[in-house]
N, C-alpha and C. Protein backbone atom coordinates (compact mmCIF):
# COMPACT_ATOMS: atom_id res chain seq x y z
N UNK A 1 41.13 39.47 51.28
CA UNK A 1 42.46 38.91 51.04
C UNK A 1 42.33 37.44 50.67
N UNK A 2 43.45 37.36 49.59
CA UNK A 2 43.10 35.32 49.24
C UNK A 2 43.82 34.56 50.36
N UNK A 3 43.14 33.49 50.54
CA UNK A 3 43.34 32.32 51.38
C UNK A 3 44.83 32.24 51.61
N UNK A 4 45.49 32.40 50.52
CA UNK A 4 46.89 31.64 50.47
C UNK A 4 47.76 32.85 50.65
N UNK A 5 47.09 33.64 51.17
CA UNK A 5 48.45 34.39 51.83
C UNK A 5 48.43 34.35 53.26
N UNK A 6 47.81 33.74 53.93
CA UNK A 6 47.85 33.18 55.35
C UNK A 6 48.51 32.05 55.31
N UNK A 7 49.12 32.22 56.69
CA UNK A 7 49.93 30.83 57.22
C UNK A 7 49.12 30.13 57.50
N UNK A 8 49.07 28.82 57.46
CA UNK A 8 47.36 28.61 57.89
C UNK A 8 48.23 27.18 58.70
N UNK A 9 48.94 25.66 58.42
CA UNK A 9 48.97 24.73 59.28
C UNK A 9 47.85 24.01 59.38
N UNK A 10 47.32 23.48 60.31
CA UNK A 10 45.92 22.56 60.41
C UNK A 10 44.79 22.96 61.42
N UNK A 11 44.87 24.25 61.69
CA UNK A 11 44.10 25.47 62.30
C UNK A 11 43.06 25.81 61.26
N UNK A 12 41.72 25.64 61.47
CA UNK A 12 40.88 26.32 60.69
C UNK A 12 40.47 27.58 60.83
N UNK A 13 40.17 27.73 59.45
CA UNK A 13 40.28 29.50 58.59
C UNK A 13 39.17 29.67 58.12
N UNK A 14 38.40 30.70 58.70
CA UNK A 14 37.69 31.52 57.71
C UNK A 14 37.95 32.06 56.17
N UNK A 15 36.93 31.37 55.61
CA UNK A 15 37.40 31.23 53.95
C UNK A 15 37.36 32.68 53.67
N UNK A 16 38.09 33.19 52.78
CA UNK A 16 38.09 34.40 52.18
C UNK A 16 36.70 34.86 51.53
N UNK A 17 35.52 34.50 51.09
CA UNK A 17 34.55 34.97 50.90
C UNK A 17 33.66 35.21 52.09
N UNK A 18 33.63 33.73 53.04
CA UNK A 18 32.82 34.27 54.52
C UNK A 18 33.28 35.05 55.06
N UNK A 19 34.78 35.89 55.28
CA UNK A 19 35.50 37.01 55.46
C UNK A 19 35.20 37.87 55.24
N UNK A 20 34.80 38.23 53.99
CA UNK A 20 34.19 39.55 53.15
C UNK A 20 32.64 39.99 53.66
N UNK A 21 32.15 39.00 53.64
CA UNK A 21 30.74 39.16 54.02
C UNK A 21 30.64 39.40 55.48
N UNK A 22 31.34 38.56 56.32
CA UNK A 22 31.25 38.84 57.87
C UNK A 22 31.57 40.32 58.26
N UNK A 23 33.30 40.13 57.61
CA UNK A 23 33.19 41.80 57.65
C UNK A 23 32.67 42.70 57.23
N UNK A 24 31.86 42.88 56.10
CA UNK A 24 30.69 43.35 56.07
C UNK A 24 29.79 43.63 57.17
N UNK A 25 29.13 42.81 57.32
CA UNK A 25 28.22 42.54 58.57
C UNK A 25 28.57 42.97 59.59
N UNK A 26 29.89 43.14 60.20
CA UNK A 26 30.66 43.77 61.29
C UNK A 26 30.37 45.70 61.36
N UNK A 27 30.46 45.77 60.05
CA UNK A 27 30.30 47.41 60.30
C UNK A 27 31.12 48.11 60.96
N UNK A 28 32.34 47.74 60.45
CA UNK A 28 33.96 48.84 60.96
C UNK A 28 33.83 49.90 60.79
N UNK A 29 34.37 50.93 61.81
CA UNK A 29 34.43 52.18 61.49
C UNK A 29 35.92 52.01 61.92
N UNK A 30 36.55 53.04 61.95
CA UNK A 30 38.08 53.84 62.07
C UNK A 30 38.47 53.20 63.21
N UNK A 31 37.60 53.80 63.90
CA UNK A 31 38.55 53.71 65.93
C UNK A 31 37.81 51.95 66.33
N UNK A 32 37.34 51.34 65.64
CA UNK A 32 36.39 50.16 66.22
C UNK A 32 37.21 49.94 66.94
N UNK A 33 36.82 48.87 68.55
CA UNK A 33 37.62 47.95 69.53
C UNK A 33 36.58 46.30 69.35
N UNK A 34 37.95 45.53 68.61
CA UNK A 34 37.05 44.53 68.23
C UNK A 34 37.75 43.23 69.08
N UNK A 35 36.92 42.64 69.26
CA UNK A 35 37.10 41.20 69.89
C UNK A 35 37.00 40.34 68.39
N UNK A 36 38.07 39.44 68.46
CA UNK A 36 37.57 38.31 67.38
C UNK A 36 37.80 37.04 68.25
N UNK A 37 37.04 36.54 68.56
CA UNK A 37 36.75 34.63 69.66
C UNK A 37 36.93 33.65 68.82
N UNK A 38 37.54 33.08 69.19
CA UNK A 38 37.74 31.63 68.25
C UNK A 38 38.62 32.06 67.71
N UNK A 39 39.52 33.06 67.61
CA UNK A 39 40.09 33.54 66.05
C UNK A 39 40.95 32.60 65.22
N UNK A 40 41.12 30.90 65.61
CA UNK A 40 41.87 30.54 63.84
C UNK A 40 43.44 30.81 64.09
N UNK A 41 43.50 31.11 63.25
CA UNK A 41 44.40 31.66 62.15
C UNK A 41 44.60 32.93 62.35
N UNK A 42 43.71 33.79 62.40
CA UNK A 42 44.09 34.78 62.63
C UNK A 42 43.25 35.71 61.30
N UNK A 43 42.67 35.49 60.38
CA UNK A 43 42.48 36.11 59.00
C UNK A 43 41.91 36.84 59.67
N UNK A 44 40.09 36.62 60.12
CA UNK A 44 39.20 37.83 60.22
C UNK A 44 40.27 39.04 61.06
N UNK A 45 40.69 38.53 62.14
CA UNK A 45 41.62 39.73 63.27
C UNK A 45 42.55 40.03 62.20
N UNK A 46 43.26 39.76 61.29
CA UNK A 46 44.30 40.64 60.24
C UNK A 46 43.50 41.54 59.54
N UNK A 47 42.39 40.93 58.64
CA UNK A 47 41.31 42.06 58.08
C UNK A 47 40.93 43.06 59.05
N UNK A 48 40.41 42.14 60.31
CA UNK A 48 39.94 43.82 61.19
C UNK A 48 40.69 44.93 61.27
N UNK A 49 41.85 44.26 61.54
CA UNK A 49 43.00 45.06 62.15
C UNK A 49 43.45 46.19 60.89
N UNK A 50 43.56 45.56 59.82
CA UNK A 50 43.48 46.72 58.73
C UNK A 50 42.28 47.43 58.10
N UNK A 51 41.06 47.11 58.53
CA UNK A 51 40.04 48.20 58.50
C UNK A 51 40.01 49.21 59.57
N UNK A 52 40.69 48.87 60.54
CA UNK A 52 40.81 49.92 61.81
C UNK A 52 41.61 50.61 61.92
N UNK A 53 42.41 51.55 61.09
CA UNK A 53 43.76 51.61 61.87
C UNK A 53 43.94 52.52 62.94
N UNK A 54 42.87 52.86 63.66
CA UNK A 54 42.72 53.77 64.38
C UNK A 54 41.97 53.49 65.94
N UNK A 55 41.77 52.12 65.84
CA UNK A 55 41.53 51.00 66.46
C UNK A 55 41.85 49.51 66.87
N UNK A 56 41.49 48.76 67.61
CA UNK A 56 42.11 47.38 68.39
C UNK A 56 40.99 46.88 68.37
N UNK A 57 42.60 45.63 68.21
CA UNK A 57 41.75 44.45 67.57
C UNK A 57 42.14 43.07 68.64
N UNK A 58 41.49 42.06 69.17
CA UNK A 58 42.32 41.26 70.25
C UNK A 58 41.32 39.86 69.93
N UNK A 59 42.58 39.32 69.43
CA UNK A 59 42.48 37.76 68.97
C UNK A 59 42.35 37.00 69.97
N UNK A 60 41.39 36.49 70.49
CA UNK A 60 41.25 35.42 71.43
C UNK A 60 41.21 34.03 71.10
N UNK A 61 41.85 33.48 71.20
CA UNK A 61 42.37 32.01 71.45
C UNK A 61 42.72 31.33 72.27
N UNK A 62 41.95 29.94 72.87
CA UNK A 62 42.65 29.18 73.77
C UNK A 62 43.91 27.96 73.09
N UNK A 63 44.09 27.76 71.96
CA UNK A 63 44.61 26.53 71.00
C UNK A 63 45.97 27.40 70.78
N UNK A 64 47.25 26.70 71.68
CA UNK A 64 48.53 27.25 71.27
C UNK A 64 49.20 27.08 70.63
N UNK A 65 48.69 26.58 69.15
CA UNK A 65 48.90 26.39 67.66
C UNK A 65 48.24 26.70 66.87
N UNK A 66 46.76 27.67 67.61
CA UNK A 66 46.22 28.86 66.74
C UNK A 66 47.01 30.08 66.64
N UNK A 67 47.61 30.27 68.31
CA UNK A 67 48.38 31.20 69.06
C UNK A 67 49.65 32.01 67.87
N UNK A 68 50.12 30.70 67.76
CA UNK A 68 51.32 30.79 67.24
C UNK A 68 51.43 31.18 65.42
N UNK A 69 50.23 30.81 64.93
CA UNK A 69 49.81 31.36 63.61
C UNK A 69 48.76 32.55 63.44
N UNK A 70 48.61 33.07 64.66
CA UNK A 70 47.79 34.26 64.46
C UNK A 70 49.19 35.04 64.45
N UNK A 71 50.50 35.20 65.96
CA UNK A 71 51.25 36.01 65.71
C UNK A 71 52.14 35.70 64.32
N UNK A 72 52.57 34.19 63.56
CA UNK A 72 53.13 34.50 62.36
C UNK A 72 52.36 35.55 61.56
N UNK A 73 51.06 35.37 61.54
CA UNK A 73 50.07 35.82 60.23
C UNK A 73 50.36 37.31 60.47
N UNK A 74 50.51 38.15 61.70
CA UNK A 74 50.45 39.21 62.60
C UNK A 74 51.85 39.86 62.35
N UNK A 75 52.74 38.82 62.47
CA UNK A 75 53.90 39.62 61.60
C UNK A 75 54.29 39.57 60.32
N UNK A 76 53.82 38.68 59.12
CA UNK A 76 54.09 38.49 58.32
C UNK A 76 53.33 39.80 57.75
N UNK A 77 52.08 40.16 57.99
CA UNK A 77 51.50 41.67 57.54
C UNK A 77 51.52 42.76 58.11
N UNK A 78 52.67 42.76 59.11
CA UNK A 78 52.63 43.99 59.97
C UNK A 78 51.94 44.94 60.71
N UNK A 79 50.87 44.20 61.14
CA UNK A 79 50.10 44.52 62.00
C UNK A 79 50.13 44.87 63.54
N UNK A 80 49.97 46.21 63.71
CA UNK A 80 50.38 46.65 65.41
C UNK A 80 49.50 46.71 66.14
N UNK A 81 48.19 46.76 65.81
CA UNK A 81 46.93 47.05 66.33
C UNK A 81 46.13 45.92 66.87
N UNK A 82 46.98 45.19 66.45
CA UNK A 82 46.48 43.38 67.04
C UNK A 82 46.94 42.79 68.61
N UNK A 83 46.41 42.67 69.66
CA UNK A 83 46.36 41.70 70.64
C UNK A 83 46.44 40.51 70.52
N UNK A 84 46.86 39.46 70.79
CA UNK A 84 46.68 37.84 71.07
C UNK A 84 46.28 37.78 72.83
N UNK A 85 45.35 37.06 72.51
CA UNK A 85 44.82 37.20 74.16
C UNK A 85 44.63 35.87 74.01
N UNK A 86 45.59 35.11 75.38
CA UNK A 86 45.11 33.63 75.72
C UNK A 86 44.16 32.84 76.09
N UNK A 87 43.72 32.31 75.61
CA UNK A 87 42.36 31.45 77.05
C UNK A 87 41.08 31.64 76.25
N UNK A 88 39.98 31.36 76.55
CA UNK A 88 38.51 31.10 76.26
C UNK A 88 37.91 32.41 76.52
N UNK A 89 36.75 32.43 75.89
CA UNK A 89 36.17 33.68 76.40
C UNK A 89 34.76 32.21 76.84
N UNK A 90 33.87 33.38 77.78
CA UNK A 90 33.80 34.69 78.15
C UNK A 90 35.11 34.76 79.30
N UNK A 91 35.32 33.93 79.83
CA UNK A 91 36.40 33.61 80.74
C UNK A 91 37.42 35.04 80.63
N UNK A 92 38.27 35.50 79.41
CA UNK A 92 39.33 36.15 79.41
C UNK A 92 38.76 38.02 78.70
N UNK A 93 37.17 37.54 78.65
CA UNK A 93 36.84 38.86 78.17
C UNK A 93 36.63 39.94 79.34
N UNK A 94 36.91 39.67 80.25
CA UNK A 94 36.37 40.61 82.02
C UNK A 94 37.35 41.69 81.87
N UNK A 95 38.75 41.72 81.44
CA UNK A 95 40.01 42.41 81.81
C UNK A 95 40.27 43.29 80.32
N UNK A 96 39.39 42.70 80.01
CA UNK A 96 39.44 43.29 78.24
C UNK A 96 38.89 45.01 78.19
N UNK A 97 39.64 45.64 77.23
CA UNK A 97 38.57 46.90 76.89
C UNK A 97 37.32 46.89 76.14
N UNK A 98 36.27 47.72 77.04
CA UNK A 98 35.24 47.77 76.18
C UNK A 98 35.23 47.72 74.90
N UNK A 99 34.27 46.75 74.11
CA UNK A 99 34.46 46.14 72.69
C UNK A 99 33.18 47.24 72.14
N UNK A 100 33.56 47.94 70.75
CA UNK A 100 32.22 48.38 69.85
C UNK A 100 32.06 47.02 69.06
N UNK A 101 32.58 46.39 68.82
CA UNK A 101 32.18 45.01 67.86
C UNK A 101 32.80 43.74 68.11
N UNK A 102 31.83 42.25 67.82
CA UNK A 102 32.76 41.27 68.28
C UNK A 102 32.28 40.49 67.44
N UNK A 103 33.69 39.44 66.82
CA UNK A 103 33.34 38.41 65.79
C UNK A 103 33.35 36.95 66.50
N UNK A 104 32.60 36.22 66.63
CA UNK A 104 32.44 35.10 67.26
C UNK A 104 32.46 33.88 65.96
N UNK A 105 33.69 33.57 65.70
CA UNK A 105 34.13 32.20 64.88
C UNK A 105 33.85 31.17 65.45
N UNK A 106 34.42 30.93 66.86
CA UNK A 106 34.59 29.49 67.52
C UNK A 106 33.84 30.07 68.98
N UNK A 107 32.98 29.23 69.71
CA UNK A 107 32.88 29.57 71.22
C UNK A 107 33.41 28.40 72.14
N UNK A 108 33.35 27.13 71.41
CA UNK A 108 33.77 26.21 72.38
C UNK A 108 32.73 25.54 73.15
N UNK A 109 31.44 26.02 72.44
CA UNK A 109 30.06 25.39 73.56
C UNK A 109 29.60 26.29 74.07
N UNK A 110 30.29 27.72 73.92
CA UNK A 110 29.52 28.45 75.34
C UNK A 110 28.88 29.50 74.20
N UNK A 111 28.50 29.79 73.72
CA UNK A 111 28.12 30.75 72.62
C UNK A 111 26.94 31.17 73.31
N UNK A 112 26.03 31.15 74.39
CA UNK A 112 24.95 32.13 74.69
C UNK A 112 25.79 32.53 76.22
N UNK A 113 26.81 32.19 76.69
CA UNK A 113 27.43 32.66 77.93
C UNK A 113 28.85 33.67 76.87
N UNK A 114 29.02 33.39 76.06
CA UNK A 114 29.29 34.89 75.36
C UNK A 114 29.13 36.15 74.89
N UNK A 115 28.01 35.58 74.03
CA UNK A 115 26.92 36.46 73.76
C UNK A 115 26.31 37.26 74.80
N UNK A 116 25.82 36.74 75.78
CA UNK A 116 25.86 37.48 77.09
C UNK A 116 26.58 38.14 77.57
N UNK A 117 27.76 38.11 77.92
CA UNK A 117 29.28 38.54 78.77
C UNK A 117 28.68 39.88 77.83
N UNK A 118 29.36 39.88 76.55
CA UNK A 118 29.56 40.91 75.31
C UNK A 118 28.45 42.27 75.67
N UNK A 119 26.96 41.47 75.72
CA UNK A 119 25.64 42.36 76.03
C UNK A 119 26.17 43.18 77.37
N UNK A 120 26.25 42.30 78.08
CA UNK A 120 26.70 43.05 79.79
C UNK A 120 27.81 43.85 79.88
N UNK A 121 28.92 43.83 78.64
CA UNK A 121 29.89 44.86 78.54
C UNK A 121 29.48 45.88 77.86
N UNK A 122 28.69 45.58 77.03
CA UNK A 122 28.43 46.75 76.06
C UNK A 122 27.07 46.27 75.19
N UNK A 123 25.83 47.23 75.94
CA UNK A 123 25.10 46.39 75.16
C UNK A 123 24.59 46.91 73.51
N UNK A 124 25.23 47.48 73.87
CA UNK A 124 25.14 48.44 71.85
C UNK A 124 26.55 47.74 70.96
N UNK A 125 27.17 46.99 71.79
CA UNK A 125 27.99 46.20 70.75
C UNK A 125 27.15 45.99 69.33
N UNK A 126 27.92 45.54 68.12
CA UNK A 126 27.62 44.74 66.82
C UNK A 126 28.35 43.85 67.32
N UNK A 127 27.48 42.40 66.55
CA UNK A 127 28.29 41.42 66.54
C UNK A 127 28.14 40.25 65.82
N UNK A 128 28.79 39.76 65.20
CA UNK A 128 28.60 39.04 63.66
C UNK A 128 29.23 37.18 64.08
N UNK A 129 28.29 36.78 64.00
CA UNK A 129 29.07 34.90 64.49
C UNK A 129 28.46 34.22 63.45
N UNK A 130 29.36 33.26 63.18
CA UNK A 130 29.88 32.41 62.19
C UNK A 130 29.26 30.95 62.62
N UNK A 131 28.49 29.95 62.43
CA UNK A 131 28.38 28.80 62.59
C UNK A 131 27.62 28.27 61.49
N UNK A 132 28.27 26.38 61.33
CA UNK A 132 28.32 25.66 60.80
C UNK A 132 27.69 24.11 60.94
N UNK A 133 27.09 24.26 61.98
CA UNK A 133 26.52 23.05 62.60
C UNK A 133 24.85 23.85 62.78
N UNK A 134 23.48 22.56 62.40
CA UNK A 134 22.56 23.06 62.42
C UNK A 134 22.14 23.16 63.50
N UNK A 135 22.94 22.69 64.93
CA UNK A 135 22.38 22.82 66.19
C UNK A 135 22.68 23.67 66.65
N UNK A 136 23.96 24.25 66.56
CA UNK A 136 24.52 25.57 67.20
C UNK A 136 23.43 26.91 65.94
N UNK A 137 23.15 26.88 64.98
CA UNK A 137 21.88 27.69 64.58
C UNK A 137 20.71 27.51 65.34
N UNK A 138 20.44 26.23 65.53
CA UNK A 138 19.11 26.29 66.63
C UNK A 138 19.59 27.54 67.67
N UNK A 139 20.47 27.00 68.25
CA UNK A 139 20.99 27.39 69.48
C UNK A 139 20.98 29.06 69.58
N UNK A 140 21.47 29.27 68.43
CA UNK A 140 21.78 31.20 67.97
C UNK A 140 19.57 31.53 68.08
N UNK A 141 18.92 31.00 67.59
CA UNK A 141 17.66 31.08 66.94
C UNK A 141 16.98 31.10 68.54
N UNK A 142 17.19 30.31 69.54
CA UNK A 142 16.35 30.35 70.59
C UNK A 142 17.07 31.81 71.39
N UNK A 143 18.23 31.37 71.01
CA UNK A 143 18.89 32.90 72.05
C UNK A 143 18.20 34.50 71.39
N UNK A 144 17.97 34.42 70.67
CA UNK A 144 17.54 35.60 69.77
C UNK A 144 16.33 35.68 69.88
N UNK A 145 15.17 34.63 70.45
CA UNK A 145 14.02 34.71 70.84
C UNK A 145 14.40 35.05 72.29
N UNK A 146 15.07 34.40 72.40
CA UNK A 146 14.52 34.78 74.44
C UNK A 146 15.35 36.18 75.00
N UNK A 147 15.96 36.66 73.98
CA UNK A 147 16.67 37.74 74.57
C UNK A 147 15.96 39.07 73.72
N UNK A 148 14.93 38.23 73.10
CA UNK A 148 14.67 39.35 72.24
C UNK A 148 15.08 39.96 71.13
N UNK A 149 16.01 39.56 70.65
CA UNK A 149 16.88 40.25 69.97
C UNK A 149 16.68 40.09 68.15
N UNK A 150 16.80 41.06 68.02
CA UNK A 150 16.38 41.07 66.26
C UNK A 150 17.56 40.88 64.97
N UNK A 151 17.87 40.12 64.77
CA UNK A 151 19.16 39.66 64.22
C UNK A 151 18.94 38.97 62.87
N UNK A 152 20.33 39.37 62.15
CA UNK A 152 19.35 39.10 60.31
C UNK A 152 20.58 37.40 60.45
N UNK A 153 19.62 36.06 59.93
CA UNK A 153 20.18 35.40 59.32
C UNK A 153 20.37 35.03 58.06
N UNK A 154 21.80 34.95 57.53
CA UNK A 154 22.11 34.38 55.91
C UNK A 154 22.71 32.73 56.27
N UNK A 155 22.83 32.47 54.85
CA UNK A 155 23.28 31.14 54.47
C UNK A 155 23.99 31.44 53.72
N UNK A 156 25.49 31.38 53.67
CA UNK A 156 26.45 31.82 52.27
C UNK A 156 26.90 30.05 52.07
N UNK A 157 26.64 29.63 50.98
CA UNK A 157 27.50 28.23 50.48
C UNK A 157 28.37 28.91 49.34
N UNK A 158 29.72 28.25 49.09
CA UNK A 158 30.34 29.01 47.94
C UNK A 158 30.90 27.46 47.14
N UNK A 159 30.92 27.81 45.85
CA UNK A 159 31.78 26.49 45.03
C UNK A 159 33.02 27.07 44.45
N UNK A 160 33.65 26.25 44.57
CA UNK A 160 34.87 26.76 44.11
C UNK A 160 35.30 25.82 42.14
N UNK A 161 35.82 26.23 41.82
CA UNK A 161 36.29 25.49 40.43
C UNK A 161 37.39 24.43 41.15
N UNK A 162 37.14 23.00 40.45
CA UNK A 162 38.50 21.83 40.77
C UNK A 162 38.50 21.69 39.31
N UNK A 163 39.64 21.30 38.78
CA UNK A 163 39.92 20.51 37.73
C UNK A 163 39.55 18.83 37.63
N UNK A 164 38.96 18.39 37.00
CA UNK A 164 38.35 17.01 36.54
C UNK A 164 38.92 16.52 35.42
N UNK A 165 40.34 15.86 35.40
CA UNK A 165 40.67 15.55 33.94
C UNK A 165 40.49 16.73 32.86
N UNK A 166 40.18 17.44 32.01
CA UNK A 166 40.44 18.62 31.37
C UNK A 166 39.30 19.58 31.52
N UNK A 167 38.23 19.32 32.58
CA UNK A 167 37.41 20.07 32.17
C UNK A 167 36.90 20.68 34.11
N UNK A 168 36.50 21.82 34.05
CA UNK A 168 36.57 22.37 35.68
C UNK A 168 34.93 21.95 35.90
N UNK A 169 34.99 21.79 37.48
CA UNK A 169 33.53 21.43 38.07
C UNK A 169 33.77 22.43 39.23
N UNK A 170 32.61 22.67 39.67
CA UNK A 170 32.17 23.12 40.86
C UNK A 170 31.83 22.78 41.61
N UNK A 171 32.74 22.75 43.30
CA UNK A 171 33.14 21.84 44.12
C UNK A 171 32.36 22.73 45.61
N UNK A 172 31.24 22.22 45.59
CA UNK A 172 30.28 22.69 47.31
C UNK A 172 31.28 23.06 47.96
N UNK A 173 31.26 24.21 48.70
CA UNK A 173 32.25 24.21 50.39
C UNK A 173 30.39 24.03 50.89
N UNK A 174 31.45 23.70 52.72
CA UNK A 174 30.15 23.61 53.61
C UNK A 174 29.44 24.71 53.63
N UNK A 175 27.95 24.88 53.79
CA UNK A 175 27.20 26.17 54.54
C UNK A 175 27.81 26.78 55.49
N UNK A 176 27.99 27.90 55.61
CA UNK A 176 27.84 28.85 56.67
C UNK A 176 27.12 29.85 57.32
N UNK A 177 26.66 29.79 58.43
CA UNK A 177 25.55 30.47 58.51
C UNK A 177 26.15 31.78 59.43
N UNK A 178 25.84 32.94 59.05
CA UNK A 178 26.42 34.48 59.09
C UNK A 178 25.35 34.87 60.05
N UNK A 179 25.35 35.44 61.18
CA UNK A 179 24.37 35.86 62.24
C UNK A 179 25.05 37.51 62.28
N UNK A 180 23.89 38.42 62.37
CA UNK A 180 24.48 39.54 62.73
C UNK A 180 23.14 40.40 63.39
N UNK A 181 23.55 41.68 64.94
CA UNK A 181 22.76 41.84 65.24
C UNK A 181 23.50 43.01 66.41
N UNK A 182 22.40 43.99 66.67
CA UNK A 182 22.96 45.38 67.49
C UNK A 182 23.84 46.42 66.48
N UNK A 183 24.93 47.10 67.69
CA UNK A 183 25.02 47.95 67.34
C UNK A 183 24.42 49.31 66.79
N UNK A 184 24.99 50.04 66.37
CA UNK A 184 24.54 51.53 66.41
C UNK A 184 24.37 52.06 65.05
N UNK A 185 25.19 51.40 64.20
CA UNK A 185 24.75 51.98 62.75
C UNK A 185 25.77 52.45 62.38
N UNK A 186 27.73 52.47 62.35
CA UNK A 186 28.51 53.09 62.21
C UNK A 186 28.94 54.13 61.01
N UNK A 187 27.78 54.01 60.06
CA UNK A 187 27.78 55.15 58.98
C UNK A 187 27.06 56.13 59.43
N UNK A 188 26.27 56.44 60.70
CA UNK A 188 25.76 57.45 61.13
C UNK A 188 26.53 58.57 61.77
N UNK A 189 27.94 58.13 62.59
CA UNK A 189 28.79 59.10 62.85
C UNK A 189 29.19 60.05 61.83
């Protein structure tokens, strides 16, 4: 979906191409139960929510001006399959239903006490996280050694066209670095 059909405000959004690819990487099936952390805005949890329809989707957010533009975004596309769940994870993930997949946008610092929680709920989860800072990649890179865990990393950078006086250039967005790892293989059902 393009950018500009989200409500967006001054809440950051997963760009519509790291969208495509994450969800990708997510590996939806029908009935998925997905956690999206950090969720923004709300985009990736609107996409989930319409690759699932046979499944739940629960937007976690502690920022009550993410809150409030995940449920605009949530009704503006009519989405029923969506949760807004308050508060931080891992903190608000205990009461939650078992997750087959979880998208980790934002952790707030705690990103290996998530990653964890997630394992200890389900350790055949998929789960696809998003970071942008080269320390929080360190950070993903040691957890994946010490837990063992075999996980594919990408680098998606995208340019977009700006106008320059009459003639278009191509304008860097930041790196993003796409982590994905587990799960079961959901084209095998």
């Amino acid at each position: 979906m393009r950018d500009e059909y989200f409500i967006r405000g001054q809440v950051p959004m997963t760009k519509s191409e790291v969208r495509a690819v994450s969800l990708s990487k997510l590996e939806l099936t029908n009935d998925s139960i997905v956690y999206d952390i950090g969720a923004g805005t709300g985009s990736v949890s609107i996409e989930a929510a319409r690759a699932v329809p046979g499944g739940q989707v629960y937007a976690i957010e502690k920022n009550p001006e993410a809150r409030k533009l995940i449920y605009a975004n949530r009704d503006r596309f009519q989405i029923e399959n969506l949760v807004v769940v308050e508060g931080s994870a891992p903190e608000v993930l205990t009461g939650l239903p078992l997750p087959s997949h979880a998208f980790i946008g934002g952790s707030s610092g705690c990103l290996r006490e998530v990653i964890r929680c997630l394992l200890e709920k389900n350790p055949r989860i998929r789960i696809v996280v998003n970071l942008i800072t080269l320390e929080s990649l360190s950070q993903m890179i040691d957890f994946t050694k010490t837990w063992s865990i075999e996980a594919e990393f990408i680098s998606i950078q995208v340019a977009r066209a700006g106008l320059a006086g009459t003639s278009h250039l191509m304008q860097g967005q930041n790196p993003v670095y796409v982590i994905s790892f587990g799960g079961t293989g959901g084209w095998e059902r």
